[in-house]
C-alpha atoms as a PDB file:
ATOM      1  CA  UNK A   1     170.336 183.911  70.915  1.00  0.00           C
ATOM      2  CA  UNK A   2     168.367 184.731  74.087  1.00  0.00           C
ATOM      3  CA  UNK A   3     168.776 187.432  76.243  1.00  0.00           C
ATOM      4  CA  UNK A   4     169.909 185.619  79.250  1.00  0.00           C
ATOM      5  CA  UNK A   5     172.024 183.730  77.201  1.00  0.00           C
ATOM      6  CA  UNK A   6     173.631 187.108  75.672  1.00  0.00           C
ATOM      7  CA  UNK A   7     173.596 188.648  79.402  1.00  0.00           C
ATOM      8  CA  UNK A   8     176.179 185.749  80.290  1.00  0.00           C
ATOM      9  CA  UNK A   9     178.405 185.936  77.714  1.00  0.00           C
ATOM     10  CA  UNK A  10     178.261 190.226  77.746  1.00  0.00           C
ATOM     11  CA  UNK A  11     179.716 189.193  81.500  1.00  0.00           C
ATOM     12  CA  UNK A  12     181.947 186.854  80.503  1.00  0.00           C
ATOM     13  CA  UNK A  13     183.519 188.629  77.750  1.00  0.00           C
ATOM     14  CA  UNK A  14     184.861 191.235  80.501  1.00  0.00           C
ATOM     15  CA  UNK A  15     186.918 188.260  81.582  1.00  0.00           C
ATOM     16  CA  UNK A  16     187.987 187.499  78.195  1.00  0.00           C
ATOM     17  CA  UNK A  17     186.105 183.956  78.734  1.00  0.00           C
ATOM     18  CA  UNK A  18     183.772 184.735  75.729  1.00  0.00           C
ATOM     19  CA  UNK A  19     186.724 183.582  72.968  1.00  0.00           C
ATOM     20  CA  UNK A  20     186.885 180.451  74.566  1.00  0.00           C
ATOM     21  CA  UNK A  21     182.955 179.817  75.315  1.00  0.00           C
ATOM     22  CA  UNK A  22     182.853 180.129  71.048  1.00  0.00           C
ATOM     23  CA  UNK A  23     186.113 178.217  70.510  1.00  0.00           C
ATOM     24  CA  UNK A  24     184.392 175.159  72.590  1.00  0.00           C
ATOM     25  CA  UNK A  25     180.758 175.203  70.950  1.00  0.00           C
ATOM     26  CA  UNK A  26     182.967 175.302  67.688  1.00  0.00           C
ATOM     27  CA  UNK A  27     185.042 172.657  68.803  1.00  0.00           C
ATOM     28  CA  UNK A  28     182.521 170.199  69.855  1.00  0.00           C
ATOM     29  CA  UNK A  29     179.471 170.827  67.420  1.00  0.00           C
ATOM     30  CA  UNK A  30     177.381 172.760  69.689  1.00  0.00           C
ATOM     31  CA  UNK A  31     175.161 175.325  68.602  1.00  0.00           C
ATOM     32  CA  UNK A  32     175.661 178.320  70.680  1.00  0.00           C
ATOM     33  CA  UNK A  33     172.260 179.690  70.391  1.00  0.00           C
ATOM     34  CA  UNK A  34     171.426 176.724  72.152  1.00  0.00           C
ATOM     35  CA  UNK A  35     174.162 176.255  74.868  1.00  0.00           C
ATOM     36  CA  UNK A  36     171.831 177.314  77.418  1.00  0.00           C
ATOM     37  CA  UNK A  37     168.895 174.979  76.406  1.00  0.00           C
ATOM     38  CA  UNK A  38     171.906 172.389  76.644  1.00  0.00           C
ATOM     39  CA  UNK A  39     172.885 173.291  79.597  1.00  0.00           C
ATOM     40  CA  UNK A  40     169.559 173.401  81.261  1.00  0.00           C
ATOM     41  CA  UNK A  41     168.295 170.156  79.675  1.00  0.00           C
ATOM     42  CA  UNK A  42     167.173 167.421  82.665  1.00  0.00           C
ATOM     43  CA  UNK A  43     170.396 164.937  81.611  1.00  0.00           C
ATOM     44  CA  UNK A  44     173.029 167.054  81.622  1.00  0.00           C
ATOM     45  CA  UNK A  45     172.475 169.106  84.435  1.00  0.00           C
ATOM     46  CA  UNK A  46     173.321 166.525  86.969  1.00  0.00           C
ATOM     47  CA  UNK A  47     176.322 165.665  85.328  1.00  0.00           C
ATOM     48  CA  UNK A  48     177.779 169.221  85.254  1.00  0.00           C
ATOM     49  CA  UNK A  49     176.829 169.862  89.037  1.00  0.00           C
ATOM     50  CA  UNK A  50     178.418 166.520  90.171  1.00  0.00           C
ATOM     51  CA  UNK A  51     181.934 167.378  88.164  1.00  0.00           C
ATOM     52  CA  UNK A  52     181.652 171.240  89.648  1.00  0.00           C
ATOM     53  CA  UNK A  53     181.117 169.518  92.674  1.00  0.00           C
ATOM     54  CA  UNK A  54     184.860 167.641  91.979  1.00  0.00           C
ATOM     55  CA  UNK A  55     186.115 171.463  92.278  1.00  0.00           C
ATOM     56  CA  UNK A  56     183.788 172.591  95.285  1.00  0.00           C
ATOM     57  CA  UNK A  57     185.422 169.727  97.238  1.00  0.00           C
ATOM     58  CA  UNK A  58     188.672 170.209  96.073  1.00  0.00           C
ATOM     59  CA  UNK A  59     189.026 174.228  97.593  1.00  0.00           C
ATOM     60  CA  UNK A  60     187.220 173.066 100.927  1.00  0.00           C
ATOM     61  CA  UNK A  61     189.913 170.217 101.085  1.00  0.00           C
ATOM     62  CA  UNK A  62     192.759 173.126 100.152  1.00  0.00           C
ATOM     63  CA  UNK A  63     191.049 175.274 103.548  1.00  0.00           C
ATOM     64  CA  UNK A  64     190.693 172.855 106.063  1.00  0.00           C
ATOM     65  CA  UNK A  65     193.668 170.852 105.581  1.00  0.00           C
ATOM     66  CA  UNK A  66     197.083 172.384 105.979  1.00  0.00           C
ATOM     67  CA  UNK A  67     199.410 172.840 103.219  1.00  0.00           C
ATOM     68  CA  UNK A  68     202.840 171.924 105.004  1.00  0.00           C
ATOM     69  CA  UNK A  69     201.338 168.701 105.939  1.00  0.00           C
ATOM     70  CA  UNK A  70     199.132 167.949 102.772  1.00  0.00           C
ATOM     71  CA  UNK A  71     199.117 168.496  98.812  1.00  0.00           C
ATOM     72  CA  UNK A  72     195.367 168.407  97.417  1.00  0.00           C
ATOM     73  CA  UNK A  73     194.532 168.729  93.103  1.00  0.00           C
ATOM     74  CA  UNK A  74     192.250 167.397  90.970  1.00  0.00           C
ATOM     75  CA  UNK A  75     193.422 164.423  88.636  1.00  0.00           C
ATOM     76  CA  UNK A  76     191.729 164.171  84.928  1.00  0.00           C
ATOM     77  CA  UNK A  77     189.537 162.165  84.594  1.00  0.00           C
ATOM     78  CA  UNK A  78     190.095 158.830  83.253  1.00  0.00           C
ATOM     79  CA  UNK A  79     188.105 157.877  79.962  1.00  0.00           C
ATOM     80  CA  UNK A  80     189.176 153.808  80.362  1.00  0.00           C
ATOM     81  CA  UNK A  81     186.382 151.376  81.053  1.00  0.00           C
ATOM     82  CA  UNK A  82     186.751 149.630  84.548  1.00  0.00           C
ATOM     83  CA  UNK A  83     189.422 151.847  86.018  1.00  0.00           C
ATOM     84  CA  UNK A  84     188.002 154.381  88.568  1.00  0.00           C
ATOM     85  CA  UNK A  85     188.673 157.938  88.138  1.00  0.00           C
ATOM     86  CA  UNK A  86     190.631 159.716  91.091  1.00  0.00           C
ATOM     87  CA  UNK A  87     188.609 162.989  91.548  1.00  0.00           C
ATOM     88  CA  UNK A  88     190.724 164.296  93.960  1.00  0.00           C
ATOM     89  CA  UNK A  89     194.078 162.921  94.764  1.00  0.00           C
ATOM     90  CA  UNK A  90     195.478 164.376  98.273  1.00  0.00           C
ATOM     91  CA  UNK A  91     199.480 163.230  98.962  1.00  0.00           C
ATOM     92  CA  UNK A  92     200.633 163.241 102.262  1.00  0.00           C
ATOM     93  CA  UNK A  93     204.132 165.330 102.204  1.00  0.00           C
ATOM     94  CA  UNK A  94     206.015 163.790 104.673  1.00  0.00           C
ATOM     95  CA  UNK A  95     205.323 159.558 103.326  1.00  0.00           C
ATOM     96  CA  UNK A  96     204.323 160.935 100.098  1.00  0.00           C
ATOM     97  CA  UNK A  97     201.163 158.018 100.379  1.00  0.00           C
ATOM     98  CA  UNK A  98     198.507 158.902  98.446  1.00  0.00           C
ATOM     99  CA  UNK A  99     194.775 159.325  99.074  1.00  0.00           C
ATOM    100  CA  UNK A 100     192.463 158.546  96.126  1.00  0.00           C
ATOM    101  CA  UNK A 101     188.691 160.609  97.141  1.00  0.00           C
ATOM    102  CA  UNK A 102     185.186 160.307  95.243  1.00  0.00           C
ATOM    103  CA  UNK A 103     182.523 163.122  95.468  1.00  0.00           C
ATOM    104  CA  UNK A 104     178.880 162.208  95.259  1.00  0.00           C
ATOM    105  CA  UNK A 105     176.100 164.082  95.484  1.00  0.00           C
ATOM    106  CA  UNK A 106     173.043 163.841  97.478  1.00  0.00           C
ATOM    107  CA  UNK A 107     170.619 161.906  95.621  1.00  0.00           C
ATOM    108  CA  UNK A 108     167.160 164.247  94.754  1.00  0.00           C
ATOM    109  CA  UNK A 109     164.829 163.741  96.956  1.00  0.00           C
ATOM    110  CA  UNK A 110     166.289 161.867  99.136  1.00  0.00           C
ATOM    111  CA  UNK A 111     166.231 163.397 102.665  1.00  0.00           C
ATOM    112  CA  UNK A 112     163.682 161.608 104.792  1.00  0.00           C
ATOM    113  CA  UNK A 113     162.749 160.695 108.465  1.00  0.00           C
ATOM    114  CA  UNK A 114     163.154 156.740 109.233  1.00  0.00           C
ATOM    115  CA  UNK A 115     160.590 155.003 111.366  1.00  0.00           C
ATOM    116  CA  UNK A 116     162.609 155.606 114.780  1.00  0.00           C
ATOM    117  CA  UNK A 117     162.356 159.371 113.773  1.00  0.00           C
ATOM    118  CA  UNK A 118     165.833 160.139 112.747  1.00  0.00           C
ATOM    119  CA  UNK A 119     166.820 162.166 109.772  1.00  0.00           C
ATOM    120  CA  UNK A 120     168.617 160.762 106.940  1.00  0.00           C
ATOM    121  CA  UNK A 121     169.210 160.787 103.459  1.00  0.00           C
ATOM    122  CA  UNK A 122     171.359 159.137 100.298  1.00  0.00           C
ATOM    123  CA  UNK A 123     173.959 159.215  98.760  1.00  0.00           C
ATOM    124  CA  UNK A 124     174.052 158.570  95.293  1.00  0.00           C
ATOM    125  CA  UNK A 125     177.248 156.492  94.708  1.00  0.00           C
ATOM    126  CA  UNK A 126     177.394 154.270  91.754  1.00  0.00           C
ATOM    127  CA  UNK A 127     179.934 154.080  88.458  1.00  0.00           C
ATOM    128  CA  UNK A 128     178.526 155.708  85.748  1.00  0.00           C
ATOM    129  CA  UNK A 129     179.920 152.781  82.988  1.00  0.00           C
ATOM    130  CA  UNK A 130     178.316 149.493  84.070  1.00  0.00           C
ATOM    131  CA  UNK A 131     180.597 146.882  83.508  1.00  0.00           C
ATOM    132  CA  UNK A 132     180.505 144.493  80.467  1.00  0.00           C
ATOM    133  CA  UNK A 133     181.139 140.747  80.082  1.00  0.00           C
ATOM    134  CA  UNK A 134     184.721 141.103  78.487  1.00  0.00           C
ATOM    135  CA  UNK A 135     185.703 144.007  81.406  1.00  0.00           C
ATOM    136  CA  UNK A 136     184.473 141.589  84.072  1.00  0.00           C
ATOM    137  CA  UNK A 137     186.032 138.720  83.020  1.00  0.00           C
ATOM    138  CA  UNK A 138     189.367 140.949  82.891  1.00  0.00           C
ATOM    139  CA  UNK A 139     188.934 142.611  86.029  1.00  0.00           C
ATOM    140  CA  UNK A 140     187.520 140.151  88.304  1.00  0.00           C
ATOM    141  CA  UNK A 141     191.191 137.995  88.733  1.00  0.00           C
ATOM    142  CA  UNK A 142     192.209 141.786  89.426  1.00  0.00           C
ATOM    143  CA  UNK A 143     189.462 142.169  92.675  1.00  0.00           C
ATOM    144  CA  UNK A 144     190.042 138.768  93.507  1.00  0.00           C
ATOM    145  CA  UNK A 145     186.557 137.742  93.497  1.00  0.00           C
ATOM    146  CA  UNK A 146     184.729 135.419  90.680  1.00  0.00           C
ATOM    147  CA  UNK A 147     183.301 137.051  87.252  1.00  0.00           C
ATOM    148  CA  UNK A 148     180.011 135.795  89.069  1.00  0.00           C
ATOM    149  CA  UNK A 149     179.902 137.734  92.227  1.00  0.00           C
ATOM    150  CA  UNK A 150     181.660 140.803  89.585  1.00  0.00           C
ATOM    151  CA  UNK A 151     178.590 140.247  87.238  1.00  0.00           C
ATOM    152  CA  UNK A 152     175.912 140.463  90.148  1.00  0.00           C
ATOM    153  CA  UNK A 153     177.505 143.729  91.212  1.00  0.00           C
ATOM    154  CA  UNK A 154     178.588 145.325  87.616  1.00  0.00           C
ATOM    155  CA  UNK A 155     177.548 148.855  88.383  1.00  0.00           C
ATOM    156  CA  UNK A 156     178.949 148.886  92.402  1.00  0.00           C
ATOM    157  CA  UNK A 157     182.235 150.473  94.262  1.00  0.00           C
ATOM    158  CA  UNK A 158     184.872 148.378  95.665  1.00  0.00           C
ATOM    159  CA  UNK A 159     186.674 150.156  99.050  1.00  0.00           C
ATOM    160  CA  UNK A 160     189.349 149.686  96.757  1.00  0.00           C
ATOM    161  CA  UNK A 161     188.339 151.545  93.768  1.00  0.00           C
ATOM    162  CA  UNK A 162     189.272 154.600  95.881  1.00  0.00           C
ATOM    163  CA  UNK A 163     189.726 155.389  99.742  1.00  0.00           C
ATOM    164  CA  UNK A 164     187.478 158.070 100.705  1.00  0.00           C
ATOM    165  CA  UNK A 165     183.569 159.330 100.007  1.00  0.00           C
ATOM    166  CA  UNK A 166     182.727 163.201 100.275  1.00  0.00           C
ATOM    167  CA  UNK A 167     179.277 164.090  99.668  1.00  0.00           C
ATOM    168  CA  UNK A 168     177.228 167.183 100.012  1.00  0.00           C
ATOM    169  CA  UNK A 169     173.420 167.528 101.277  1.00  0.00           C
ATOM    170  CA  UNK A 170     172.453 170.271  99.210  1.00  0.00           C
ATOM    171  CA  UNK A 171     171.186 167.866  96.316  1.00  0.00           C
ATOM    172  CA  UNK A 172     168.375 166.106  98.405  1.00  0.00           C
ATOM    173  CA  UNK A 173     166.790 169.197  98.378  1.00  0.00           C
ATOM    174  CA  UNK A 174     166.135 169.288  94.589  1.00  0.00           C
ATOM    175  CA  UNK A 175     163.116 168.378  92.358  1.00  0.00           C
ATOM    176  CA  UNK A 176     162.183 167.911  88.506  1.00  0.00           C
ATOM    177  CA  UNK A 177     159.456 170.648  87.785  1.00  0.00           C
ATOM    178  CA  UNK A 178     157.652 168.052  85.591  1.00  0.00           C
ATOM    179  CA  UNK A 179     156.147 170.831  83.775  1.00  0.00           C
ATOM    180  CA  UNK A 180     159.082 172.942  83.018  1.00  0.00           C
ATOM    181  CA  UNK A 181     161.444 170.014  83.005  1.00  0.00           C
ATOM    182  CA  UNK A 182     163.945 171.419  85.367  1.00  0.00           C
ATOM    183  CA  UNK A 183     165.592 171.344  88.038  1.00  0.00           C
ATOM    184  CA  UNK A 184     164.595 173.502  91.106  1.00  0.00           C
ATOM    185  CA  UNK A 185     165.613 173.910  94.823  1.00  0.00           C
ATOM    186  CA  UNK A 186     162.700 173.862  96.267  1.00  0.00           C
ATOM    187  CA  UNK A 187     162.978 171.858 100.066  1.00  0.00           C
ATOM    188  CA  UNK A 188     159.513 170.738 101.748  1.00  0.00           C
ATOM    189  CA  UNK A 189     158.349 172.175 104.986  1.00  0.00           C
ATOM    190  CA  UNK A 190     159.697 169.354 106.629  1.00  0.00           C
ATOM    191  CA  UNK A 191     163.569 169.806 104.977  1.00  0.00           C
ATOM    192  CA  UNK A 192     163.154 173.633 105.794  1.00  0.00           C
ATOM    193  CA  UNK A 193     162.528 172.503 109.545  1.00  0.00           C
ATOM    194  CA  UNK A 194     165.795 170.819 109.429  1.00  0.00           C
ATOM    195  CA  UNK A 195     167.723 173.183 106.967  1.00  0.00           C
ATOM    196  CA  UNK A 196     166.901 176.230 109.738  1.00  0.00           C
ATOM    197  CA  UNK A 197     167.956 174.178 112.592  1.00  0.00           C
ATOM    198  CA  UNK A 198     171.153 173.650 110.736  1.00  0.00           C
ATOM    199  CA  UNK A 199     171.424 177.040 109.439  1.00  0.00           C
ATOM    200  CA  UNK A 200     169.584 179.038 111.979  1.00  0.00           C
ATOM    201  CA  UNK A 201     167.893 182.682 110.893  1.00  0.00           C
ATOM    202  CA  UNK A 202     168.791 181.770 106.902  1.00  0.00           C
ATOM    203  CA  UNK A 203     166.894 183.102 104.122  1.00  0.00           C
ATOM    204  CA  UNK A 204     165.493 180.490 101.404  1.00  0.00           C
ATOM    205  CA  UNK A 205     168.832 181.474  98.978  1.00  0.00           C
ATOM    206  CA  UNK A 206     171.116 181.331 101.436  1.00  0.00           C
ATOM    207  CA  UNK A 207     169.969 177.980 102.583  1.00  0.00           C
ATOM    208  CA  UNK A 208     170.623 176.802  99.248  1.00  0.00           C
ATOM    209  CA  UNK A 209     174.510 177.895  99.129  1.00  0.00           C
ATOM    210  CA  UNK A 210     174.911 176.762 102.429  1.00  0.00           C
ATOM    211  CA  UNK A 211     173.282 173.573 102.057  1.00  0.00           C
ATOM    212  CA  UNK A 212     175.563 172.822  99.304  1.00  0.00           C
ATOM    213  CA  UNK A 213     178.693 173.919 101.168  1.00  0.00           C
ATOM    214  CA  UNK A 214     177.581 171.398 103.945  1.00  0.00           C
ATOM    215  CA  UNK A 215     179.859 168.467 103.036  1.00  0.00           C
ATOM    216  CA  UNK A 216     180.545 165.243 104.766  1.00  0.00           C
ATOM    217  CA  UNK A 217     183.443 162.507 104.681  1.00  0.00           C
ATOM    218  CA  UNK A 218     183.854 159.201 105.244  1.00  0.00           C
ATOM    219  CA  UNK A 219     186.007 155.992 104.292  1.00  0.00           C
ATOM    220  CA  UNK A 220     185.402 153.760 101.763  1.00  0.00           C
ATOM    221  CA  UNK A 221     185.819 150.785 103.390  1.00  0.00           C
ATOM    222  CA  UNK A 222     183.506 151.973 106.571  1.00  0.00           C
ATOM    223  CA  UNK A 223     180.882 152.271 103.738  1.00  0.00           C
ATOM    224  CA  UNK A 224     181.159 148.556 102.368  1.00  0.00           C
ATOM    225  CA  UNK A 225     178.415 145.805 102.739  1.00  0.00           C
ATOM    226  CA  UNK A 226     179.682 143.986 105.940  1.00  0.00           C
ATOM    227  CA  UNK A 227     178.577 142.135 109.089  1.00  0.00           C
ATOM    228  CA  UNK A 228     180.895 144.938 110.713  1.00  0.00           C
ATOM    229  CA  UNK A 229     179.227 147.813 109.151  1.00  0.00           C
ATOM    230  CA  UNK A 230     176.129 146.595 109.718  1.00  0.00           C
ATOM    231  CA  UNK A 231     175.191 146.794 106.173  1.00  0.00           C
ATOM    232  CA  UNK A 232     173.209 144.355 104.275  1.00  0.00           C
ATOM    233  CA  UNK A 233     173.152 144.265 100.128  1.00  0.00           C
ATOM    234  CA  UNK A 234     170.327 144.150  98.514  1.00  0.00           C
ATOM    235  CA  UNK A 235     171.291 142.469  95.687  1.00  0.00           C
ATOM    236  CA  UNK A 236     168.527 139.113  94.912  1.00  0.00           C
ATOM    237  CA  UNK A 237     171.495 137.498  92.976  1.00  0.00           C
ATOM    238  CA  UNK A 238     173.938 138.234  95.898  1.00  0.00           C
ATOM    239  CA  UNK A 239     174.758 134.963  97.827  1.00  0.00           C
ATOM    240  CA  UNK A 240     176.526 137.036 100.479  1.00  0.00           C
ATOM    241  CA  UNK A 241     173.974 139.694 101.298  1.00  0.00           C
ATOM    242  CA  UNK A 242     176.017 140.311 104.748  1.00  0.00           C
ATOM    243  CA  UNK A 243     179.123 140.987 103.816  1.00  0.00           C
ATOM    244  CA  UNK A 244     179.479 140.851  99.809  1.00  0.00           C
ATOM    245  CA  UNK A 245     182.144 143.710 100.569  1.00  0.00           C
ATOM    246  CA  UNK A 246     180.904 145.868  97.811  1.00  0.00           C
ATOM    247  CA  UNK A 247     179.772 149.593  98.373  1.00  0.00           C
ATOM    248  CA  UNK A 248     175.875 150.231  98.028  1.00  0.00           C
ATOM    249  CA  UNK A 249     174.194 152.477  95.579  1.00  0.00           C
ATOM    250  CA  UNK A 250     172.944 154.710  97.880  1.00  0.00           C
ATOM    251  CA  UNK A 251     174.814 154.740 101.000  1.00  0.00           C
ATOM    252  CA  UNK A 252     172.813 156.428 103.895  1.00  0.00           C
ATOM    253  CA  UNK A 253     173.766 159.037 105.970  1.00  0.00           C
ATOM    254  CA  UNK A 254     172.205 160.255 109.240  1.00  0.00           C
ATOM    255  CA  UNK A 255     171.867 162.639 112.014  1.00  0.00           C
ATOM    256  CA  UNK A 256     171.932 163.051 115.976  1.00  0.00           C
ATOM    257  CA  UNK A 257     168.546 164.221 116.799  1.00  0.00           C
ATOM    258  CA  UNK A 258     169.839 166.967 118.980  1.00  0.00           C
ATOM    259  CA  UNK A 259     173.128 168.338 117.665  1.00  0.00           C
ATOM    260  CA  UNK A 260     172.372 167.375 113.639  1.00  0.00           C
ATOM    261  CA  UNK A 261     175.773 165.486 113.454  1.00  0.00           C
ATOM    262  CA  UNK A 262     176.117 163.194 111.197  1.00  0.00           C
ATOM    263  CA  UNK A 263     176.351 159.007 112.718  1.00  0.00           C
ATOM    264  CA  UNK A 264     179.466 156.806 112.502  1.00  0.00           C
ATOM    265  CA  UNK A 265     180.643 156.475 110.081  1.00  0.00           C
ATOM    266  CA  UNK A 266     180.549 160.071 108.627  1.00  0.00           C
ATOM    267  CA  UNK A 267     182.193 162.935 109.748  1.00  0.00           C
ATOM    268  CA  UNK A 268     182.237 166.819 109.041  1.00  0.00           C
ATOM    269  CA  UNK A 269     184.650 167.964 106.141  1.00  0.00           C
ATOM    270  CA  UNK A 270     185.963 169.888 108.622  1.00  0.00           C
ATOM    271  CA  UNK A 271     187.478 167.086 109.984  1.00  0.00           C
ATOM    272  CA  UNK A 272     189.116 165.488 107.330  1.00  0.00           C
ATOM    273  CA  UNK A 273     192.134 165.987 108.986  1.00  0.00           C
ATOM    274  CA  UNK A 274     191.416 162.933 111.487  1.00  0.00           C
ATOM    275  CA  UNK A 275     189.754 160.713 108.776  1.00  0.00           C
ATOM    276  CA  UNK A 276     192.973 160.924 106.452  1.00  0.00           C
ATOM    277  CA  UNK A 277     195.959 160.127 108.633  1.00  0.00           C
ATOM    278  CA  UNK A 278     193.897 157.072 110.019  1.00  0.00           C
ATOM    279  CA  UNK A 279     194.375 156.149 105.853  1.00  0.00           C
ATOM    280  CA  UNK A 280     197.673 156.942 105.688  1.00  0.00           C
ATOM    281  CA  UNK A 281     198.624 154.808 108.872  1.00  0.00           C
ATOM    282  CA  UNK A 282     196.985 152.002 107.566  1.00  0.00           C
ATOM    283  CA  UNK A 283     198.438 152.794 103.577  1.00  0.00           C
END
């Protein structure tokens, strides 16, 4: 077992987490003097990050909304084929409606400067079970659009597979060490330009945390591929390119050149407030 490895469970064990640590390797088959060569290993570090990122959501949510007016948790996740899993479920008190949210991460690498110079990045928003022939031809009567159109679009968001997008920047700020085969923070000069502007006299670390903190919100359906939007798919098989309806891969965000805030149609988390009962009025 390695030393860093032994260093984390030593820590752990003063929280009485160590039992359970053991318990799960033994559970699941995992050799636990290789849980940290698992957990470091290029697939299944994205996957942990974007369900801790479920949780980092959730708390900001808890803070910024108020607790008389709103209920926030985090749902299980749903193991079904072709039903979306509800990350975060918020429930307004006073209607009881209910607000399904996603969380997506930043895609890696992502953050770049667009011809008219404005910054932007994606958003890496896509199910992570593509759809097979039997599970379109069972949900397509469901979305009300034909198996075709489903087919073309098998690994795509409806508006309706859930009502609101939260993302976080910090991700576009990662790359694969092709010789180590990791994952490192490690922002360009460029990135660092913006990440001090946004986070002005910030060390390198504390750019990181802060960067990750940095979360933005948005509605589902102000996301979709429509002539409103302004969003085009880029699907070859599409015969609707303009407004298909369906939610793109990699949504973009951008910023004001001046005051960094994001454009229509994303807000700060910070205002979630706003973005929510506009959902709930409409619910």
């Amino acid at each position: 077992m390695s030393k860093k490895l032994l260093t984390l469970l030593g820590n752990l064990s003063k929280q009485n987490w160590v039992n359970e640590i053991v318990d799960y390797c033994d559970k699941y088959n995992i050799l636990i003097e290789y849980l940290e060569d698992t957990l470091y290993m290029p697939k299944v570090v994205p996957m942990i990050r974007g369900m801790a990122f479920e949780f980092s959501a959730m708390l900001v949510l808890k803070r910024v909304l108020s607790d008389k007016k709103w209920s926030v948790e985090k749902v299980p996740m749903n193991a079904q084929l072709g039903l979306s899993d509800v990350d975060i479920l918020v429930t307004h008190k006073k209607s009881n409606k209910k607000i399904s949210i996603e969380c997506k991460l930043a895609s890696k690498e992502s953050f770049k400067l667009s011809p008219d110079k404005r910054t932007m990045l994606r958003i890496k928003c896509m199910r992570s079970r593509t759809l097979g022939s039997a599970m379109i031809k069972q949900l397509a009567p469901k979305r009300r659009i034909s198996e075709e159109m489903l087919a073309v679009h098998n690994d795509q968001y409806l508006p309706g597979d859930f009502d609101v997008l939260i993302t976080s920047i910090g991700n576009a700020f990662y790359r694969t060490n092709r010789q180590l085969n990791i994952f490192e923070w490690k922002p360009s000069r460029i990135e660092l330009k913006f990440l001090n502007r946004l986070f002005p006299n910030k060390k390198l670390e504390e750019l990181k945390n802060l960067a990750f903190g940095k979360m933005y919100i948005c509605s589902s359906k102000q996301l979709s591929i429509s002539r409103k939007n302004k969003v085009a798919c880029t699907r070859k098989k599409c015969n609707n390119k303009r407004s298909c309806g369906f939610i793109p891969n990699y949504p973009i965000i951008s910023f004001q050149e001046k005051s960094l805030k994001p454009n229509w149609p994303w807000v700060e988390i910070n205002k979630a407030d706003g973005v929510l009962k506009n959902l709930i009025k409409q619910k």
